[in-house]
Protein backbone atom coordinates (compact mmCIF):
# COMPACT_ATOMS: atom_id res chain seq x y z
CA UNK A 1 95.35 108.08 108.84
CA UNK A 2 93.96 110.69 106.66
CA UNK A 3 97.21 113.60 107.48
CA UNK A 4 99.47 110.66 107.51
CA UNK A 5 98.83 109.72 104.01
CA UNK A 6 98.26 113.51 102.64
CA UNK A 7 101.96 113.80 101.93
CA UNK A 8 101.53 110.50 99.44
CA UNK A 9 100.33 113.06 96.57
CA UNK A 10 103.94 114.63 96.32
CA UNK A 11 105.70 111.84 96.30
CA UNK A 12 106.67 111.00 92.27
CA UNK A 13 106.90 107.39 91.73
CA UNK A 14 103.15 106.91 93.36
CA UNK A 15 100.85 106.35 91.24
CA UNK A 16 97.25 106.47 92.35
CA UNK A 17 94.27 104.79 90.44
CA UNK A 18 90.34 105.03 91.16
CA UNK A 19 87.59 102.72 89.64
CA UNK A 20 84.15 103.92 89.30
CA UNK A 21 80.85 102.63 89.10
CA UNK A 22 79.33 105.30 86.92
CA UNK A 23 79.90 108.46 88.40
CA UNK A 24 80.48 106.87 91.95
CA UNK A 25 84.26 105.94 93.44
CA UNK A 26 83.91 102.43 94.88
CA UNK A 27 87.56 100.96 94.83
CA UNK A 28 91.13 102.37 94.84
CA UNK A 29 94.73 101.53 95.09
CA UNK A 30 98.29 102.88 94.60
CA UNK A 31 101.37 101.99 92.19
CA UNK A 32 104.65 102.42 93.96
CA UNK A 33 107.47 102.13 91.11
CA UNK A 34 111.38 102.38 91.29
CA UNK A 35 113.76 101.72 89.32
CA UNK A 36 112.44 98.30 87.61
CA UNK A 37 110.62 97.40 90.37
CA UNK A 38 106.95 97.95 90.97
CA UNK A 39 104.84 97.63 94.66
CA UNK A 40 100.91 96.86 94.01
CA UNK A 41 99.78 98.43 97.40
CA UNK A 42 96.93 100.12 99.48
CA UNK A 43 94.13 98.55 97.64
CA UNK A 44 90.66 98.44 98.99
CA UNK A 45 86.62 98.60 97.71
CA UNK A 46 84.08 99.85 99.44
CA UNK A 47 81.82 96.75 101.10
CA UNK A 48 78.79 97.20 99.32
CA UNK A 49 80.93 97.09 95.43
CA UNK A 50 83.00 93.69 96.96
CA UNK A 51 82.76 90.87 94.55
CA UNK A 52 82.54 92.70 91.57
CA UNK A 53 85.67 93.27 89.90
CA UNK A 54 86.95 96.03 90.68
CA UNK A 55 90.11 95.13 92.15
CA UNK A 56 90.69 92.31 89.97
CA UNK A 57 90.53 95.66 87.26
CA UNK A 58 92.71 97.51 89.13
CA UNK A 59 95.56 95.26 89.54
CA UNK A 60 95.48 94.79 85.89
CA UNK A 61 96.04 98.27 85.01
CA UNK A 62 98.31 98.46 87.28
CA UNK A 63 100.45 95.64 86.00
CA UNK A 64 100.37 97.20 82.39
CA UNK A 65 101.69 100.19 83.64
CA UNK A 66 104.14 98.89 85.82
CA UNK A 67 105.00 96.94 82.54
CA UNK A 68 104.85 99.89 80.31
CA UNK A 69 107.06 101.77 82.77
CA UNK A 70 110.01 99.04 82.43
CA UNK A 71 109.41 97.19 85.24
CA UNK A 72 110.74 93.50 85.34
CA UNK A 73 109.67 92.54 88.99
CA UNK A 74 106.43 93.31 90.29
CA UNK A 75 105.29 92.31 93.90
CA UNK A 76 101.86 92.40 96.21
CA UNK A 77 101.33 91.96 99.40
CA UNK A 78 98.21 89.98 100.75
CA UNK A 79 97.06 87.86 103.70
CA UNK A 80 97.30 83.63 103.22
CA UNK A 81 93.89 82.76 101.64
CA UNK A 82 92.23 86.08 101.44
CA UNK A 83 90.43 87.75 98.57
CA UNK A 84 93.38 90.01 97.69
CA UNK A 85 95.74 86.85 97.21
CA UNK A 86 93.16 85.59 95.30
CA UNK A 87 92.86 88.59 92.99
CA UNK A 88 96.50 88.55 92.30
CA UNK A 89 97.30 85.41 91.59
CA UNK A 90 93.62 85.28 88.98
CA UNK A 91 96.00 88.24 87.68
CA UNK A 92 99.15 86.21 87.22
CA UNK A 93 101.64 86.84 90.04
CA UNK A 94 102.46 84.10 91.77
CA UNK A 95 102.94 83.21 95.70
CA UNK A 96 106.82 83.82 96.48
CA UNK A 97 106.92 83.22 100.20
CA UNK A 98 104.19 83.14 103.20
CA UNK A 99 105.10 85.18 106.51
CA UNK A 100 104.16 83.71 109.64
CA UNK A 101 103.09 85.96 112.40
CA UNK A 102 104.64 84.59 115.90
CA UNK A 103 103.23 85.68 119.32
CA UNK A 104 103.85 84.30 122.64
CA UNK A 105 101.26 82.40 124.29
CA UNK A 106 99.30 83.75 127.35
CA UNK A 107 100.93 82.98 130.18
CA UNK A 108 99.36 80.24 131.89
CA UNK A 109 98.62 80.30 135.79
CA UNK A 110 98.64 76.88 137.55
């Protein structure tokens, strides 16, 4: 994924953010803001910092800067039930819709 992503540094309205344990990086994420809207997106920690705050940290800075930047909508993507959604909505945004992911059944012989 790594010279997929490389081309994300030149692009202007990402903003990337890095929380640190000391001197150590254990959890980062990305700002994506147009216009007056703002994307909280590509977040992760590193397993052994999970449960600690970091993200919960994150998405707050990146809500105040989304905010100071003029933004009036700001959105989050997350699956049902799972840390991240929880994180968000401990940080104010609310669930606006859930996505249901369809698949066809194995096909059954018999």
């Amino acid at each position: 994924m790594r010279p997929l992503r490389r081309h994300w540094w030149t692009i202007p309205h990402l903003k990337f953010y890095l929380a640190y344990s000391g001197e150590t990086p254990v959890a980062q994420a990305i700002l994506d803001c147009r216009n007056d809207t703002a994307y909280l997106a590509s977040a992760s920690t590193l397993p052994e910092w999970r449960r600690r705050g970091f993200q919960s940290a994150l998405i707050r800075r990146r809500l105040a800067d989304a905010r100071a930047l003029g933004c009036r909508v700001v959105f989050g993507g997350a699956d049902f039930e799972s840390s991240s959604r929880t994180n968000q909505m401990a940080c104010g945004l609310q669930v606006a819709y859930t996505a249901a992911w369809w698949c066809q059944p194995e096909a059954r012989i018999g």
